[in-house]
Protein backbone atom coordinates (compact mmCIF):
# COMPACT_ATOMS: atom_id res chain seq x y z
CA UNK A 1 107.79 94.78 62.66
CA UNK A 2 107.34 92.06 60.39
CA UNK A 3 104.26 91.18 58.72
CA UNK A 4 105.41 89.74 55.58
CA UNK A 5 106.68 85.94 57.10
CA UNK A 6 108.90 83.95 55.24
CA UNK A 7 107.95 80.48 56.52
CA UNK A 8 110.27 77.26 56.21
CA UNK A 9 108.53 74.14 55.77
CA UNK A 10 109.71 71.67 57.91
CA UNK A 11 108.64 68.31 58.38
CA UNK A 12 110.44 66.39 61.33
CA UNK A 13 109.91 62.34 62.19
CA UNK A 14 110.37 60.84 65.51
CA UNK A 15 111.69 57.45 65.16
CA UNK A 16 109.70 54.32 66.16
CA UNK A 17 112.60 53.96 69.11
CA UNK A 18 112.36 57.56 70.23
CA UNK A 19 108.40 56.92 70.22
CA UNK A 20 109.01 53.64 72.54
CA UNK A 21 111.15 55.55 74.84
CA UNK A 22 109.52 59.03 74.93
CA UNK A 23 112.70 60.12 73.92
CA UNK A 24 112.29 64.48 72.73
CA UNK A 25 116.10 64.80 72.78
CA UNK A 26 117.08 64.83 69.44
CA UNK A 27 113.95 67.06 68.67
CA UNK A 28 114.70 69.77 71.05
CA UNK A 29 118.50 69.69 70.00
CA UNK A 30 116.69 71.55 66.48
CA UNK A 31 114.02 73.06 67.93
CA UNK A 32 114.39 74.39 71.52
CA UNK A 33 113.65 78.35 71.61
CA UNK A 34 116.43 79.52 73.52
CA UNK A 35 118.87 77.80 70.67
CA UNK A 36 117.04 79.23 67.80
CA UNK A 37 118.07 83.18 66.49
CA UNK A 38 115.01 85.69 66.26
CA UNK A 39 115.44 85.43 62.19
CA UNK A 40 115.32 81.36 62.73
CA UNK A 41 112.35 81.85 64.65
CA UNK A 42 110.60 84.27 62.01
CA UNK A 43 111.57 81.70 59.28
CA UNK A 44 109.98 78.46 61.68
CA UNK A 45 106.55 80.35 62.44
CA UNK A 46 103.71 78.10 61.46
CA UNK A 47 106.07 75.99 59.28
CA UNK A 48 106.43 72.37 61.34
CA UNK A 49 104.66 69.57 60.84
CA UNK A 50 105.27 65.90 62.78
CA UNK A 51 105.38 62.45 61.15
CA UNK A 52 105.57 59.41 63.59
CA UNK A 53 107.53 55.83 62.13
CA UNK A 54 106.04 53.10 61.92
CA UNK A 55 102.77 54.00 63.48
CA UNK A 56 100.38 52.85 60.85
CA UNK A 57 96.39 54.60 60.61
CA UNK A 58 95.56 56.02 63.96
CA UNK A 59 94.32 58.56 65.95
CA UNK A 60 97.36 59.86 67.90
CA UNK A 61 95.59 60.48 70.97
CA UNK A 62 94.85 56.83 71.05
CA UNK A 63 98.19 55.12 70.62
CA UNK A 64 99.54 54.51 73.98
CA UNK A 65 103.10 55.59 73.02
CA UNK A 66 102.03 58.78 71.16
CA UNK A 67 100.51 60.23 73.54
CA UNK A 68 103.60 59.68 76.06
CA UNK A 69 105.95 61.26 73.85
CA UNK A 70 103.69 63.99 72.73
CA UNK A 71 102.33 64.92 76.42
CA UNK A 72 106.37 64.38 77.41
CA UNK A 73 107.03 66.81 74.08
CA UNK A 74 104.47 69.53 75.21
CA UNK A 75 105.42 69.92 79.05
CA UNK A 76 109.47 70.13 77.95
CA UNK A 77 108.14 72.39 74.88
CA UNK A 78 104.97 74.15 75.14
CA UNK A 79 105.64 76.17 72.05
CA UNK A 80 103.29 73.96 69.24
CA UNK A 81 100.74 76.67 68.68
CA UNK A 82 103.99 79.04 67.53
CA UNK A 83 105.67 76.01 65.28
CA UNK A 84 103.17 73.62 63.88
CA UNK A 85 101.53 74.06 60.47
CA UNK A 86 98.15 73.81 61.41
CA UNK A 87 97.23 73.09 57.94
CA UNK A 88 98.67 69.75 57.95
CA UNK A 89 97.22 66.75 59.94
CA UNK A 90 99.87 65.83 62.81
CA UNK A 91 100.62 62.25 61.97
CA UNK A 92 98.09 60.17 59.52
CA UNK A 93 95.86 62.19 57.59
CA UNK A 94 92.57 61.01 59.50
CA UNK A 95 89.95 62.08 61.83
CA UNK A 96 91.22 64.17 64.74
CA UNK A 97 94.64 64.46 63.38
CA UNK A 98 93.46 66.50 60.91
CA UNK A 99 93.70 69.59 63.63
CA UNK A 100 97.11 68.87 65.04
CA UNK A 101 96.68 70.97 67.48
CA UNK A 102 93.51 69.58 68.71
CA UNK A 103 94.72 66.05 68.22
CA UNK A 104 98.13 67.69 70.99
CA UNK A 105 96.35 69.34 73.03
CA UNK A 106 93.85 65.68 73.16
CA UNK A 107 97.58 63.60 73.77
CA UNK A 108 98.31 65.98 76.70
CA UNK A 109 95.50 65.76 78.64
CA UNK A 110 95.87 63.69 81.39
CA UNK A 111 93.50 60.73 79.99
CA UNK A 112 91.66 60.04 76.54
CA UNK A 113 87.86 59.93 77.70
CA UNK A 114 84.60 59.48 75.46
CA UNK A 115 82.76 62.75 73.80
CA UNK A 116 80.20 62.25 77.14
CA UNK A 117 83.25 62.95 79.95
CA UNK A 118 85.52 65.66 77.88
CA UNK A 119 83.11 68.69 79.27
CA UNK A 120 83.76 67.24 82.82
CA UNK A 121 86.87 65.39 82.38
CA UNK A 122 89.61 67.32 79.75
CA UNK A 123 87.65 70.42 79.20
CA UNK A 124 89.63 72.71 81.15
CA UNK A 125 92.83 71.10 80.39
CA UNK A 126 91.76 72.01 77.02
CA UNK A 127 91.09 75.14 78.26
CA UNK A 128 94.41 76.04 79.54
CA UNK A 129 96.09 74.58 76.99
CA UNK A 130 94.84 76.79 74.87
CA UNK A 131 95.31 80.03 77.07
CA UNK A 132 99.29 79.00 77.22
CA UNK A 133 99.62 78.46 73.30
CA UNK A 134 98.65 81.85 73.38
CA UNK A 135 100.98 83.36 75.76
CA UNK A 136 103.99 80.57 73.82
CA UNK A 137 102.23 82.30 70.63
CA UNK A 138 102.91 86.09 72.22
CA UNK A 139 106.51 85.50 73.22
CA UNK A 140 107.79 83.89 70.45
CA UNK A 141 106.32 86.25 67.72
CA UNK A 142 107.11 89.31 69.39
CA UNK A 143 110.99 87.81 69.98
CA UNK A 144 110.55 87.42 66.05
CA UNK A 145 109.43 90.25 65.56
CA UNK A 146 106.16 89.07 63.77
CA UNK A 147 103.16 92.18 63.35
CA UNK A 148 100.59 92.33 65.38
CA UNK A 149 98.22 91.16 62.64
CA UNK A 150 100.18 88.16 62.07
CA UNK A 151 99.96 86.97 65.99
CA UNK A 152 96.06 87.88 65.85
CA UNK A 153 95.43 85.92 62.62
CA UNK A 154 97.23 82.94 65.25
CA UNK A 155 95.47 83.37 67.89
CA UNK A 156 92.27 83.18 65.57
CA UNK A 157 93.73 79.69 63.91
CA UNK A 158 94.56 78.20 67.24
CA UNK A 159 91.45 79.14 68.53
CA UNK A 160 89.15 77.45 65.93
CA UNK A 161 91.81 74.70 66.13
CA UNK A 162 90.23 73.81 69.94
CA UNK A 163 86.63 75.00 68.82
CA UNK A 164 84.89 71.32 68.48
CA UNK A 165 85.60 70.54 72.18
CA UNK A 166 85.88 73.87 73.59
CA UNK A 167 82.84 75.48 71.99
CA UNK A 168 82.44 78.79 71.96
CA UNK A 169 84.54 80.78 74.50
């Protein structure tokens, strides 16, 4: 097994006319899994990071066509939790971007709501969207071949990632 990981930083950009249309294609041509060898995968671990043209200072989860390509992105390719830096903000470098995996898992819920209705509302969307960046996180490292250490110390980053609407679990 593999616990020393030899991560790739990549940052990818979705153009303003793939944002408009919702369009993943050219994304998961690069990025799709099943494409991708097991040493490609090792190298990709925690190393992507999204940039969005022509979007100017926003909250993704609050631009309309955002969160339809990113909620289109996530059901084609639930595997964020394995790919995306978490250390970088996923788009601008503001508010809830800052956790880009908070800031996804906010863009795939099924509607943006106020702090009052995200316990009733998104809360267990939340929920299960972080139970399957788990399992994404489990099958991908393993496939890898990634230590067990390294997928816990994931599983801990995701977590906290989710942890100011989630709470404590």
């Amino acid at each position: 097994m593999n616990n020393k990981i030899q991560m790739k930083k990549v940052e990818y950009t979705f153009q303003k006319s793939a944002i408009l249309q919702g369009d993943v294609r050219e994304f998961l041509t690069q990025f799709d899994p099943a494409k991708l060898t097991n040493e490609r995968l090792a190298e990709m671990f925690g190393g992507l990071s999204f940039r969005f043209e022509n979007i100017g200072d926003c909250e993704i989860q609050t631009h309309g066509e955002l969160r339809i390509l990113l909620r289109r992105l996530h059901a084609i390719w639930p595997w964020s939790a394995y790919f995306m830096d978490l250390t970088r903000p996923l788009g601008p470098d503001i508010a809830a971007n800052k956790k880009p995996l908070l800031a996804l898992a906010l863009c795939a819920a099924d509607r943006w709501c106020d702090e009052m209705q995200v316990r009733r509302v998104i809360k267990p969307q939340l929920k299960r969207f972080l139970f399957n960046s788990h399992e994404a996180v489990d099958r991908l490292a393993k496939r890898a071949g990634l230590g067990a250490g390294v997928i816990q110390d994931r599983h801990q980053a995701v977590t906290q990632q989710l942890q100011p609407l989630l709470g404590n679990l």
